[in-house]
Protein backbone atom coordinates (compact mmCIF):
# COMPACT_ATOMS: atom_id res chain seq x y z
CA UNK A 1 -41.47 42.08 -7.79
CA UNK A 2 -37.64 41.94 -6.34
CA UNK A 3 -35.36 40.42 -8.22
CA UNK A 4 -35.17 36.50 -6.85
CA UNK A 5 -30.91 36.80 -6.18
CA UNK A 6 -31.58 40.42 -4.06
CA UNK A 7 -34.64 37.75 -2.40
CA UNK A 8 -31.57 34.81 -1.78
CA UNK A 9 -29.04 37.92 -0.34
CA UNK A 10 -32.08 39.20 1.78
CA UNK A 11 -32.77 36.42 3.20
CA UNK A 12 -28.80 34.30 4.06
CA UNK A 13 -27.46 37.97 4.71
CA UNK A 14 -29.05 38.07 8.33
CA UNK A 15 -28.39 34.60 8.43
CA UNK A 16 -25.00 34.64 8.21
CA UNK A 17 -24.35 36.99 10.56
CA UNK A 18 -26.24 35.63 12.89
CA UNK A 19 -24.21 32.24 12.68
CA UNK A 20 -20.96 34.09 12.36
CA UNK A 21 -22.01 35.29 16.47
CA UNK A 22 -22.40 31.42 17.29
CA UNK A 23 -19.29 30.23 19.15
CA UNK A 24 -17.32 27.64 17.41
CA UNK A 25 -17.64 24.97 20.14
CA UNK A 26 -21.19 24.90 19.71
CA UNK A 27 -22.86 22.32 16.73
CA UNK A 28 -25.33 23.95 14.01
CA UNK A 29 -28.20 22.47 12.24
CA UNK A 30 -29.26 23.75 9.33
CA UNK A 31 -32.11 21.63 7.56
CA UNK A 32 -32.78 23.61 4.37
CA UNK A 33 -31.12 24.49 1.34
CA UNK A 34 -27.40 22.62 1.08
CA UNK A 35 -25.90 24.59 -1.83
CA UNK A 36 -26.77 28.24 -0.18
CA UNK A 37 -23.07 29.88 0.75
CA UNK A 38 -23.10 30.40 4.39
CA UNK A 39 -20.43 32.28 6.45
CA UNK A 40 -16.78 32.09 5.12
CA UNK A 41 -16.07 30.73 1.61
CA UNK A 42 -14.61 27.33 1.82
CA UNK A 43 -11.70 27.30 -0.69
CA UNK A 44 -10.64 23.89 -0.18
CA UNK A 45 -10.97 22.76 -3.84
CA UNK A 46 -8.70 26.02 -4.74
CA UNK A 47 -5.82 24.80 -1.81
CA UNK A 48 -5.87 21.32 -3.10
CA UNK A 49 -5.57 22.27 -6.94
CA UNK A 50 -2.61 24.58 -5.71
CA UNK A 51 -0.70 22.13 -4.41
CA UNK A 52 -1.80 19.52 -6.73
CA UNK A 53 -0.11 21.92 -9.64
CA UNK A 54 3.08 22.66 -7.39
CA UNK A 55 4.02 18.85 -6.84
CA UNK A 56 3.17 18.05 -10.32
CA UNK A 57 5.88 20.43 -11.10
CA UNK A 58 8.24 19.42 -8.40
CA UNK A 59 8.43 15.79 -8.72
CA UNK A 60 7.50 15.08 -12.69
CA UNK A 61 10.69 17.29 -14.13
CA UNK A 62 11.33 15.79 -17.30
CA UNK A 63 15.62 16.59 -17.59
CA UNK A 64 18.52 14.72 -19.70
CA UNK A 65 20.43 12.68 -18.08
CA UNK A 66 24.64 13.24 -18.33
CA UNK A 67 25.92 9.72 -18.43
CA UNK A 68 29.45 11.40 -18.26
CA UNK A 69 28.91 13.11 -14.75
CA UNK A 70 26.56 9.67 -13.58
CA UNK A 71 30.15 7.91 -14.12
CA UNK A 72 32.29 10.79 -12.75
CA UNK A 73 30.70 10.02 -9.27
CA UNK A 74 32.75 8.04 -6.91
CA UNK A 75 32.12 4.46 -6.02
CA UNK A 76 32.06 3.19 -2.54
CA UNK A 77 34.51 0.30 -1.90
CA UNK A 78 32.57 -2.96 -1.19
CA UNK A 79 33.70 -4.25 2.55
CA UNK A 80 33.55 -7.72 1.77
CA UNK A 81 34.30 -8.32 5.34
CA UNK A 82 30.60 -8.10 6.04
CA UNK A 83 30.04 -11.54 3.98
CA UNK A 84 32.22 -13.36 6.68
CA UNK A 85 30.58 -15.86 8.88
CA UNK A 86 31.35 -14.54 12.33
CA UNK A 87 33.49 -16.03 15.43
CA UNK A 88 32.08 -17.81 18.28
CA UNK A 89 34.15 -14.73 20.27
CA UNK A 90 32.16 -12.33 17.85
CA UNK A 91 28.63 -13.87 18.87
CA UNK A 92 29.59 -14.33 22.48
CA UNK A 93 30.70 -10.67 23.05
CA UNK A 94 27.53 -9.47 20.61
CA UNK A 95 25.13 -10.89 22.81
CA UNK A 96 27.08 -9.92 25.86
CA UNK A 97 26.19 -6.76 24.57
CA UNK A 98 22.88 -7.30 24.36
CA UNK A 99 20.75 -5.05 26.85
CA UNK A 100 17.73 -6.74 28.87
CA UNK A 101 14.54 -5.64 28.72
CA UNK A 102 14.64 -4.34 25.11
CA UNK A 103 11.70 -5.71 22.46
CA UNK A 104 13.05 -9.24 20.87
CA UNK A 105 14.45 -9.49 17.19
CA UNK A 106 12.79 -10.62 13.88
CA UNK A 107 13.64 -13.98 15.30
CA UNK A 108 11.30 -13.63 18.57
CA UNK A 109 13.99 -14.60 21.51
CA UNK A 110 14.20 -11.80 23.87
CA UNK A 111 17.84 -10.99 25.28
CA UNK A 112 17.24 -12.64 28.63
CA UNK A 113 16.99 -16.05 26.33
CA UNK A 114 20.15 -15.71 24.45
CA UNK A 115 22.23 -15.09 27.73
CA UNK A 116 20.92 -17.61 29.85
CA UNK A 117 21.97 -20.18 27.32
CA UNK A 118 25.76 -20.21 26.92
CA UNK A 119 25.88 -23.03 24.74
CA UNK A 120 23.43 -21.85 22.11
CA UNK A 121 26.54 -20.03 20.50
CA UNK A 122 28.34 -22.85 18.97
CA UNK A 123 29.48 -24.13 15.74
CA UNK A 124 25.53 -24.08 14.47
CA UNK A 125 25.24 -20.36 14.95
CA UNK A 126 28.61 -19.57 12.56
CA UNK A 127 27.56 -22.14 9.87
């Protein structure tokens, strides 16, 4: 009697190249044995360890830290000019600038709105 592994080859051998002839656009059924290794060998596991190991090693670096050269690096100069409440001029040329058409803020009023309504930039909106 054959040996039962030369019986497995025997027998997916044909198989597979038969299937490997099949066009690619076409769907296969197989109803049989799930674990047989048909056509190409899917590597995916391999791929997905490999760059599993390669980000581990790119992102989890374990390094000292040089508090000398952290407080070498230059600061930015705060622009406290930012925390002023704006001009009624300011607002009025800002939405002057507005363009029409565009999606509406956070706040949900669409351009259009905030035109239309000269008075809605008063003393409320700088306060």
């Amino acid at each position: 009697m054959t040996n039962p592994d030369e019986n497995k080859e025997a027998f997916y051998n044909p198989l597979a190249s038969v299937l490997s002839d099949i066009p690619r656009t076409d769907e296969l059924l197989l109803i049989g044995d799930f674990n047989a290794r048909i056509g190409r060998d899917n590597d995916n596991k391999r791929v997905v360890a490999r760059r599993r190991e390669h980000f581990q090693k790119l992102l989890n670096v374990h390094g000292d830290i040089y508090h000398e050269a952290v407080d070498n690096i230059p600061q930015r100069i705060n622009k406290t000019s930012l925390d002023e409440v704006p001009t009624i001029a300011e607002m009025a040329s800002a939405i002057a600038g507005l363009k029409d058409g565009n999606a509406p803020g956070g706040d949900g009023i669409p351009a259009e709105v905030w035109k239309q309504e000269k008075t809605i930039c008063s003393a409320d909106c700088t306060s």
